[in-house]
C-alpha atoms as a PDB file:
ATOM      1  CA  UNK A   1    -253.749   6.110  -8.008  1.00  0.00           C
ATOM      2  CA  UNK A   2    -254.728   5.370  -4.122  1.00  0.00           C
ATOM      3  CA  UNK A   3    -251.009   4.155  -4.052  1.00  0.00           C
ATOM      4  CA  UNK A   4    -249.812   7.730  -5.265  1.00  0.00           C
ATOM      5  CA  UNK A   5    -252.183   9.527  -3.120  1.00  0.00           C
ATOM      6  CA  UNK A   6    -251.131   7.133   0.313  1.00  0.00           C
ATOM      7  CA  UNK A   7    -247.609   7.660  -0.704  1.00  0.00           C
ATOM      8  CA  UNK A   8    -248.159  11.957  -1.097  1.00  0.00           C
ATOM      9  CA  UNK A   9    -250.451  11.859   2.068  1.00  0.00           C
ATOM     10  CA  UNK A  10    -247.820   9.535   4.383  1.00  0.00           C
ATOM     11  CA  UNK A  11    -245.019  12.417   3.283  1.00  0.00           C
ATOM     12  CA  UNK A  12    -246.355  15.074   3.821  1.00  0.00           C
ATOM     13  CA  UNK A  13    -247.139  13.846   7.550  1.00  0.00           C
ATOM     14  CA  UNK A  14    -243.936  13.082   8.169  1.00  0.00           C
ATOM     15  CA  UNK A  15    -242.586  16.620   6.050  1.00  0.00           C
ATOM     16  CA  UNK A  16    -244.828  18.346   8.372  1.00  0.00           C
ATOM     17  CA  UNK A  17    -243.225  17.078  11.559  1.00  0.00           C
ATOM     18  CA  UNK A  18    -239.703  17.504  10.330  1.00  0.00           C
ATOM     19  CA  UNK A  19    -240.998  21.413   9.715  1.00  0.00           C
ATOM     20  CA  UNK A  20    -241.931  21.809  13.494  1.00  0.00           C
ATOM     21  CA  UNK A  21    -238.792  20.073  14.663  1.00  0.00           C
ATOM     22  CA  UNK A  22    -236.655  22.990  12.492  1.00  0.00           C
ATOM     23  CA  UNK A  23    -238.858  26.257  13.681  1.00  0.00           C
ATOM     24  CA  UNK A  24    -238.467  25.012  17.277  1.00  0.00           C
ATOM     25  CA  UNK A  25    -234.908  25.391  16.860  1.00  0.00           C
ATOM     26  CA  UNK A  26    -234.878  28.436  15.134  1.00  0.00           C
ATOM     27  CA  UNK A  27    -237.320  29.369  18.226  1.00  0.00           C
ATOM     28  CA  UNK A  28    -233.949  28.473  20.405  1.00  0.00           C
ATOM     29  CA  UNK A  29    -231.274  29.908  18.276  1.00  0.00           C
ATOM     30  CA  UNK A  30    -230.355  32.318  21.589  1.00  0.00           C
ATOM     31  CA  UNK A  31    -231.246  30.199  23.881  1.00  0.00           C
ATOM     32  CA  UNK A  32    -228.157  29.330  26.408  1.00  0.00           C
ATOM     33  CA  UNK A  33    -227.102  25.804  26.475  1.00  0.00           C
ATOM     34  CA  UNK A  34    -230.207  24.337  23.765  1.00  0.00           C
ATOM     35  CA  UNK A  35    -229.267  21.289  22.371  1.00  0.00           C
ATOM     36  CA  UNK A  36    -230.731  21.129  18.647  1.00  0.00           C
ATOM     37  CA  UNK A  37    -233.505  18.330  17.849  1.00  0.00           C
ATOM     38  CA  UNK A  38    -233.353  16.217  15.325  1.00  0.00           C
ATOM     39  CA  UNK A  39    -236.075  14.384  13.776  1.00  0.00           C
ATOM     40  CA  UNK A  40    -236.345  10.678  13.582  1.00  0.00           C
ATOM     41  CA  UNK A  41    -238.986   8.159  11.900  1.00  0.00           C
ATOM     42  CA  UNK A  42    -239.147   4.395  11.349  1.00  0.00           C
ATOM     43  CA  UNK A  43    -240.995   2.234   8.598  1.00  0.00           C
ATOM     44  CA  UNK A  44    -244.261   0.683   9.535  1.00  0.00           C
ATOM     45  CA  UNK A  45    -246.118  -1.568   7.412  1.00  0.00           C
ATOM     46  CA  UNK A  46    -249.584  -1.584   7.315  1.00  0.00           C
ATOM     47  CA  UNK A  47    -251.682  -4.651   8.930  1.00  0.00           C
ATOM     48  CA  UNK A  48    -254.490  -6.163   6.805  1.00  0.00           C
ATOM     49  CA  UNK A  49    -255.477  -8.358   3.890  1.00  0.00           C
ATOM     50  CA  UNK A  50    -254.556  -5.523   0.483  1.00  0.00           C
ATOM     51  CA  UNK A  51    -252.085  -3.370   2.226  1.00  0.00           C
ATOM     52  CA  UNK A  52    -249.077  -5.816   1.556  1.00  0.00           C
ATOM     53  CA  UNK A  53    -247.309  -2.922  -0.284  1.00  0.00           C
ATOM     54  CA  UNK A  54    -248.694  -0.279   2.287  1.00  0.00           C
ATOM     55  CA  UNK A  55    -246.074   1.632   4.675  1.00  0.00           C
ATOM     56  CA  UNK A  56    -246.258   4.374   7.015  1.00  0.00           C
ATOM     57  CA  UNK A  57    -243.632   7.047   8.048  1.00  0.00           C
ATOM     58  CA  UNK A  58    -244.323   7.246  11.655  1.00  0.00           C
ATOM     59  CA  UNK A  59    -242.398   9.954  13.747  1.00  0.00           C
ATOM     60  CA  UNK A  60    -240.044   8.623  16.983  1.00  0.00           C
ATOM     61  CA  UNK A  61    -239.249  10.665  19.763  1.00  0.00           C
ATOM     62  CA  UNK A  62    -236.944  13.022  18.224  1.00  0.00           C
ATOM     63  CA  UNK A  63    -232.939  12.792  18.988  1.00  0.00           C
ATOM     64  CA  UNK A  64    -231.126  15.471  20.262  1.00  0.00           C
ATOM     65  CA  UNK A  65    -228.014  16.938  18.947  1.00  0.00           C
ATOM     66  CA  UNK A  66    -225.046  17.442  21.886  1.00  0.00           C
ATOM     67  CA  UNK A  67    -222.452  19.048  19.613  1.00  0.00           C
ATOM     68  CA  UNK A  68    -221.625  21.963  21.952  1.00  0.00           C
ATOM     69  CA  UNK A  69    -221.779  25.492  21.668  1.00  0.00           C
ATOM     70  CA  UNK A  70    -219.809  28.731  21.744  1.00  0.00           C
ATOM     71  CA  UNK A  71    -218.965  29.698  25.034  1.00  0.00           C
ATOM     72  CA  UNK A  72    -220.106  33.265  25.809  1.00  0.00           C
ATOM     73  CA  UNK A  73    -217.480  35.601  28.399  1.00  0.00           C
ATOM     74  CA  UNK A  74    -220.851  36.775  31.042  1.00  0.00           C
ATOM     75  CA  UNK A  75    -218.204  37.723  34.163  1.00  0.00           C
ATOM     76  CA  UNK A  76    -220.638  37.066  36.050  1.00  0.00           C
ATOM     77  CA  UNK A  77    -219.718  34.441  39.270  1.00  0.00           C
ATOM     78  CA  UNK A  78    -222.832  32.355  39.194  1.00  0.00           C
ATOM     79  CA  UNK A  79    -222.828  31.651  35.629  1.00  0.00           C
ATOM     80  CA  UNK A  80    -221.029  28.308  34.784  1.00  0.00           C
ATOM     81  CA  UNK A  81    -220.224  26.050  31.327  1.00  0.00           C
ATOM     82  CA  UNK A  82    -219.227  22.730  30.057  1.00  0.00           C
ATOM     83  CA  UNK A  83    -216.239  22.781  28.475  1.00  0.00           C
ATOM     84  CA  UNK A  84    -216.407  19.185  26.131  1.00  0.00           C
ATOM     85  CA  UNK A  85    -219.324  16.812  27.129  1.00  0.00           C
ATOM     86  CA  UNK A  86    -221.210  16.078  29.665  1.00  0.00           C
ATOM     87  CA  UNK A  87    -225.051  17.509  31.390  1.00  0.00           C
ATOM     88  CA  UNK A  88    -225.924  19.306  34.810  1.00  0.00           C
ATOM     89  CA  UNK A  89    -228.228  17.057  37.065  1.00  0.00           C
ATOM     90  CA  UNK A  90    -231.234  19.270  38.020  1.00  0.00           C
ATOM     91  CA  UNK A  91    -234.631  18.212  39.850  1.00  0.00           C
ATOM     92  CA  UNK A  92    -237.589  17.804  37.576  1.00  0.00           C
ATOM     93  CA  UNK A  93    -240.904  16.994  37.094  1.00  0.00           C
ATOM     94  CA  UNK A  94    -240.346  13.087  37.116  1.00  0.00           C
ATOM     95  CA  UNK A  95    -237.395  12.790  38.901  1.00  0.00           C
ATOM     96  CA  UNK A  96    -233.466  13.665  37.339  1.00  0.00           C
ATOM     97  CA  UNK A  97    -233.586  15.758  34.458  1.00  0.00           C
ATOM     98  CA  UNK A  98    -230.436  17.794  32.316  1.00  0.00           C
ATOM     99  CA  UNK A  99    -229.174  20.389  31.198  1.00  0.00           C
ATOM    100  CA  UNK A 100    -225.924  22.371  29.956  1.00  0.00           C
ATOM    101  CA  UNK A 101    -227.698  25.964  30.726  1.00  0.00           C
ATOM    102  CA  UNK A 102    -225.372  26.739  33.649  1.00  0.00           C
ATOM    103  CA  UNK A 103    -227.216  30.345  34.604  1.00  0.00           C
ATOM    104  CA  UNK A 104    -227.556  29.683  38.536  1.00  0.00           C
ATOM    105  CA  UNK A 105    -229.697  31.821  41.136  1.00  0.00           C
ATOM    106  CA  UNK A 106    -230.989  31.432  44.400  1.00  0.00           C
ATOM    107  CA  UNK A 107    -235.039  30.630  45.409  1.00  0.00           C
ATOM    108  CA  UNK A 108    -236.619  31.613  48.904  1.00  0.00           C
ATOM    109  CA  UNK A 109    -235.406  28.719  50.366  1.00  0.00           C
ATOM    110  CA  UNK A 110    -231.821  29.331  49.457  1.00  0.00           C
ATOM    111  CA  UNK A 111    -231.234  26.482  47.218  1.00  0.00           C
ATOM    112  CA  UNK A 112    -229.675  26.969  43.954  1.00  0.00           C
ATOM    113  CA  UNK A 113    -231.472  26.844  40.870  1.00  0.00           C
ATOM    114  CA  UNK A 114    -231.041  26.737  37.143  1.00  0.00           C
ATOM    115  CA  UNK A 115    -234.437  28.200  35.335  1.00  0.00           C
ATOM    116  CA  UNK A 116    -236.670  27.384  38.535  1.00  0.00           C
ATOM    117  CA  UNK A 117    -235.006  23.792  38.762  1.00  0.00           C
ATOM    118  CA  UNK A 118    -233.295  22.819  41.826  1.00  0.00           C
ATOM    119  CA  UNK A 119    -229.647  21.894  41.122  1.00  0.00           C
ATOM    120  CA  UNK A 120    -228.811  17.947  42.540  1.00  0.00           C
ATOM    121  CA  UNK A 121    -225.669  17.678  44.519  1.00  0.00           C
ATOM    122  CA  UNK A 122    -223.907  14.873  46.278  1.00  0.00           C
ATOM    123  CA  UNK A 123    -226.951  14.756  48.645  1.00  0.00           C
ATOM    124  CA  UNK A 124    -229.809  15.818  47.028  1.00  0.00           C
ATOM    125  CA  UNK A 125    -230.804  19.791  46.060  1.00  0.00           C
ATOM    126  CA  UNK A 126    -227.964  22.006  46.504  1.00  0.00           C
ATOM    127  CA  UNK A 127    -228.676  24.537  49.621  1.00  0.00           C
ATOM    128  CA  UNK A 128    -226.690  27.414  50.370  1.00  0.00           C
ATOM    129  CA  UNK A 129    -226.238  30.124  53.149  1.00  0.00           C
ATOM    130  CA  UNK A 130    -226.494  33.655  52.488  1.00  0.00           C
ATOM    131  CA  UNK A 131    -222.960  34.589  51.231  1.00  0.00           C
ATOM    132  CA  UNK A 132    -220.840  37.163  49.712  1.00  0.00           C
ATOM    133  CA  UNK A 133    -218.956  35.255  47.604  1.00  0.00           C
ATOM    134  CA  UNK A 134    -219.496  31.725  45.683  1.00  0.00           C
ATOM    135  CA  UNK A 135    -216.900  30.169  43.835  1.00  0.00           C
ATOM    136  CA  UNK A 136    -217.576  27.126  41.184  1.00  0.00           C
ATOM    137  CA  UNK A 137    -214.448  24.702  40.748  1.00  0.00           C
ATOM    138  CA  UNK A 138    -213.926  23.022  37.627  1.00  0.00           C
ATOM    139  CA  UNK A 139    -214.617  19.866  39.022  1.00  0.00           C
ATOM    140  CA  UNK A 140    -218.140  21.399  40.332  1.00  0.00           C
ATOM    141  CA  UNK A 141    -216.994  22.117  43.854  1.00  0.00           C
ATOM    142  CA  UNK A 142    -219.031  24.885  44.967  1.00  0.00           C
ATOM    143  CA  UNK A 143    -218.019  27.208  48.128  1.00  0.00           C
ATOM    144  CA  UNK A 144    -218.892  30.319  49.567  1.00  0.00           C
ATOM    145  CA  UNK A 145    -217.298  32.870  51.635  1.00  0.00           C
ATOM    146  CA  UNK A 146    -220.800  33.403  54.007  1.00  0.00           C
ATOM    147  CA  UNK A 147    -222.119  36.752  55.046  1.00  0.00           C
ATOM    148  CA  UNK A 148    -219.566  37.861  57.743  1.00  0.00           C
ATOM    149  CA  UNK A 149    -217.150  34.954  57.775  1.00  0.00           C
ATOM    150  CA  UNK A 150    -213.559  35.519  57.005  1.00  0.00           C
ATOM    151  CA  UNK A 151    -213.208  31.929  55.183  1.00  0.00           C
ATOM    152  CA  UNK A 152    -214.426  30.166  52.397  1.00  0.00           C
ATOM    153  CA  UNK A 153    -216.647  26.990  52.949  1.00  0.00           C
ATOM    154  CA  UNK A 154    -217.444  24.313  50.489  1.00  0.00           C
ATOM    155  CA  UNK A 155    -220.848  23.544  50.129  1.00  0.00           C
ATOM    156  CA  UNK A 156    -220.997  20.605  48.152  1.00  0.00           C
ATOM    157  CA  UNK A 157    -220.566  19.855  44.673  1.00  0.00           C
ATOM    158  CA  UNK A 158    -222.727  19.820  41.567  1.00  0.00           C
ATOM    159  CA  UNK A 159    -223.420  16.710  40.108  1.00  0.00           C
ATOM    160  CA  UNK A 160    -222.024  16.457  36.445  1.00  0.00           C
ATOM    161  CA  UNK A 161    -222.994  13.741  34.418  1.00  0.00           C
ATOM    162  CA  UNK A 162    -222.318  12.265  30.604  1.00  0.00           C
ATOM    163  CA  UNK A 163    -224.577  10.002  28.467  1.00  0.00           C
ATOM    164  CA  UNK A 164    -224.817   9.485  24.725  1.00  0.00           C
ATOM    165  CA  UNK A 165    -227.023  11.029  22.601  1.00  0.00           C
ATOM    166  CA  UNK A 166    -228.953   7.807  22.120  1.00  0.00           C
ATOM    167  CA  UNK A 167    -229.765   7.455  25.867  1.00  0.00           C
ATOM    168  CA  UNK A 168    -231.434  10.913  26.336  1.00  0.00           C
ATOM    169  CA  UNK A 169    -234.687  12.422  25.204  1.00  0.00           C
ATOM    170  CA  UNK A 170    -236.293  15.555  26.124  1.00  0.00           C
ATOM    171  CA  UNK A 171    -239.441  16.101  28.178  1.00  0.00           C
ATOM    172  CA  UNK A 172    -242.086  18.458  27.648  1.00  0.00           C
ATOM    173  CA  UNK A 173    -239.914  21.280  29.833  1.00  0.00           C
ATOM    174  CA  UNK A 174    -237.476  20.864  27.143  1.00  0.00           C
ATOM    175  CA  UNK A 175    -234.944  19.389  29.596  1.00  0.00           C
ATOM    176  CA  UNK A 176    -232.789  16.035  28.642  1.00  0.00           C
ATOM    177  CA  UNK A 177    -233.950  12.902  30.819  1.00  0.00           C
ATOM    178  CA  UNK A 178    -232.623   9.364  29.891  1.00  0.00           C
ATOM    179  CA  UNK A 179    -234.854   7.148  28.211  1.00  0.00           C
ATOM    180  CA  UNK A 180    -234.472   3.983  30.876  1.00  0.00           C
ATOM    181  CA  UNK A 181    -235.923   6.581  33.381  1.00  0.00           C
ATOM    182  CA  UNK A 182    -232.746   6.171  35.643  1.00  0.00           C
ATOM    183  CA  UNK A 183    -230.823   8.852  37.011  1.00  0.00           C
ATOM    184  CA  UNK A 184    -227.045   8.823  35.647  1.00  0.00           C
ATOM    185  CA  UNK A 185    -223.721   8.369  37.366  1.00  0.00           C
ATOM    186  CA  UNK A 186    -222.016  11.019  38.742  1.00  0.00           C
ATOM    187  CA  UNK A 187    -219.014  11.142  35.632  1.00  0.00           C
ATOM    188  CA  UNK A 188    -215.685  12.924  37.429  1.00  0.00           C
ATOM    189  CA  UNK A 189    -214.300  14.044  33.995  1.00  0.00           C
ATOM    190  CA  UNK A 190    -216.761  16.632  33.426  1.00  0.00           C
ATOM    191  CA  UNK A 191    -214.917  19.907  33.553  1.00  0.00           C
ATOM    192  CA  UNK A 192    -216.234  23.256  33.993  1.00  0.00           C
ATOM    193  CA  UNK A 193    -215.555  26.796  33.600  1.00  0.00           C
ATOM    194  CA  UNK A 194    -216.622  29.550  35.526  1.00  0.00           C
ATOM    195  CA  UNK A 195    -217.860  32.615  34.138  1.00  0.00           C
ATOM    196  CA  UNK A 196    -219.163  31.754  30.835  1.00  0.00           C
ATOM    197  CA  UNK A 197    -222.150  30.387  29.732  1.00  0.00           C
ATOM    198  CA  UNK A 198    -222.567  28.133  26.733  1.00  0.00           C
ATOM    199  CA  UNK A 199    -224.342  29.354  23.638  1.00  0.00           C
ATOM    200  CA  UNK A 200    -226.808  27.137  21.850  1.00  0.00           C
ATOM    201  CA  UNK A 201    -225.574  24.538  19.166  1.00  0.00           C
ATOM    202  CA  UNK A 202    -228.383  25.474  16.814  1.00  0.00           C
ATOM    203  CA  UNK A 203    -226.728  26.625  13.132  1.00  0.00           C
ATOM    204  CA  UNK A 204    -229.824  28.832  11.748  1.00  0.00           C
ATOM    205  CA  UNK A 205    -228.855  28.861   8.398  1.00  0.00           C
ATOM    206  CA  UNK A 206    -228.653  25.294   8.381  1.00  0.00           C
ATOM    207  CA  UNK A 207    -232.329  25.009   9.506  1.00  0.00           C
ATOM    208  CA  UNK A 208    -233.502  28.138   7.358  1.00  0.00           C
ATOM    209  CA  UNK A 209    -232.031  26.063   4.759  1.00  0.00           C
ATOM    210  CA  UNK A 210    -233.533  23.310   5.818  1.00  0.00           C
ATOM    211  CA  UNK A 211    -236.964  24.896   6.505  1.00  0.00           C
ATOM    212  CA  UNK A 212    -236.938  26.168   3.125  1.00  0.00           C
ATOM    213  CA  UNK A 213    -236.391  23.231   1.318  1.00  0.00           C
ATOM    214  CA  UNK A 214    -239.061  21.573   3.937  1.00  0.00           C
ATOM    215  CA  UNK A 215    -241.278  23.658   2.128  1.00  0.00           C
ATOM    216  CA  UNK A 216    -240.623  23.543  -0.918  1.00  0.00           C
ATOM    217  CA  UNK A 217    -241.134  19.596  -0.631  1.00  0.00           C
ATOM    218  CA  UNK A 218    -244.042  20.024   1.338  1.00  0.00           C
ATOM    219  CA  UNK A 219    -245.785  22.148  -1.728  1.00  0.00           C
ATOM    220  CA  UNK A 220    -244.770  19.000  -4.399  1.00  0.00           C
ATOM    221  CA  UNK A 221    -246.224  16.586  -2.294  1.00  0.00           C
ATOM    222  CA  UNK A 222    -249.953  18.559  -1.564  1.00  0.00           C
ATOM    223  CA  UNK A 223    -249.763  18.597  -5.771  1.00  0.00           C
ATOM    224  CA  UNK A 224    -249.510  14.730  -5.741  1.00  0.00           C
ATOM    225  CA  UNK A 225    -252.118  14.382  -4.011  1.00  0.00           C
ATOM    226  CA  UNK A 226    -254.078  16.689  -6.165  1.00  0.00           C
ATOM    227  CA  UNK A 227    -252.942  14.798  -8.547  1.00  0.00           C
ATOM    228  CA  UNK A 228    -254.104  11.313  -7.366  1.00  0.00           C
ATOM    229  CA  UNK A 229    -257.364  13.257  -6.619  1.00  0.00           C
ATOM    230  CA  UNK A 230    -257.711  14.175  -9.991  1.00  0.00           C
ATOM    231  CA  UNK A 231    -256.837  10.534 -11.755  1.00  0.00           C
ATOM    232  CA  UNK A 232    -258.877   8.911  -9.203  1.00  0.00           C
ATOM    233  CA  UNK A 233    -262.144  10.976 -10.395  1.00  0.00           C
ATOM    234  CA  UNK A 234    -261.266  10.308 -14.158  1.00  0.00           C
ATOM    235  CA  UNK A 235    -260.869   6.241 -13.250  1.00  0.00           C
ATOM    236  CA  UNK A 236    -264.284   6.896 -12.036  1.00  0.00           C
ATOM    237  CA  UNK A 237    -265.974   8.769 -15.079  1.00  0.00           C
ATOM    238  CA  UNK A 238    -264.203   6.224 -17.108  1.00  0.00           C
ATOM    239  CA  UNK A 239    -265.794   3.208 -15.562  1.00  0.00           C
ATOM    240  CA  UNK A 240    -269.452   4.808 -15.312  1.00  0.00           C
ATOM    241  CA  UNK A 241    -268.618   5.861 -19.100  1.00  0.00           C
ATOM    242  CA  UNK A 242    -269.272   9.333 -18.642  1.00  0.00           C
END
């Protein structure tokens, strides 16, 4: 009985975390460039004379799907996406984060941004004059034809990187960081096209699916442990003979 009851108890934990994981994406479905999550847990066993037979679910940082989206016609110069693999560097919180939402604009101190984040370049955070025109290559060359010059200057270029799956989590922005803490090599095969901007990869009615049958599993594991509740008082009446 207090094996049934563990056993209900340690799955619906882990059910419950796997239901967060899907509504977040749902959350996301139109977000541009959100890569899905995906839960992950590992086996624990339990320390101490009894609990031989004792395991717990316990939840990992979750991985992160980098199948990539539909990529949506915006017209609009600034906007940029990945075509295949690969991340945008941008500057965050604890040093070099990324992301495939290509959306740029410009801050007060004219430096490119992507959703308040500084854009890296060859040298650090992009900076730009005040211009007319930009132009985005698709190696990541950026230029600009600046405010009353007849020519086009290049600016620098946008660093472009590619990792696996397995080397990046997310932080608590949401952005992709790896999980060494070191910032990636600049990858030269990373192509981009201007223009666009890349949907997110997040199938919602796979995770309304999903969410449902979350549910669903969720409800027959609160009943096991109703039911353990329930044998575990009659063991007791039982033994007092009442």
């Amino acid at each position: 009985m207090d094996r049934l009851g563990y056993t209900a108890m340690t799955a619906a934990s882990r059910t419950m975390t796997a239901m967060g994981v899907r509504a977040n994406n749902l959350a996301n479905v139109n977000t541009p460039g959100f890569r899905a999550d995906m839960e992950q847990s590992v086996e624990v066993s339990i320390q101490g004379a009894g609990y031989d037979s004792r395991h717990l679910v316990m939840a990992q940082g979750n991985g992160v799907n980098l199948a990539p989206g539909a990529l949506m016609a915006t017209g609009r110069e600034m906007d940029f996406a990945i075509q295949g693999a690969g991340l945008i560097a941008v500057e965050g919180e604890g040093g070099e984060a990324y992301t495939r939402h290509g959306s740029l604009q410009v801050d007060a101190e004219r430096r490119l941004t992507i959703n308040g984040r500084p854009v890296l370049g060859e040298g650090g955070p992009i900076e730009v004059p005040e211009f007319d025109t930009i132009h985005i290559a698709a190696d990541g060359r950026l230029s600009v034809l600046p405010r009353g010059e007849p020519l086009m200057v290049e600016v620098d270029r946008i660093k472009l990187v590619n990792l696996p799956a397995e080397e990046l989590q997310k932080d608590s922005a949401g952005l992709l960081v790896s999980r060494t803490g070191e910032a990636a090599a600049t990858d030269e095969d990373v192509t981009l096209v201007s223009g666009f901007l890349e949907a997110s990869n997040v199938n919602a009615i796979d995770q309304l699916v999903a969410s449902m049958s979350l549910s669903r599993l969720f409800e027959t594991q609160v009943k096991m442990m109703k039911a353990a509740e329930d044998l575990s008082k009659a063991g007791n009446n039982m033994i007092r003979g009442s």
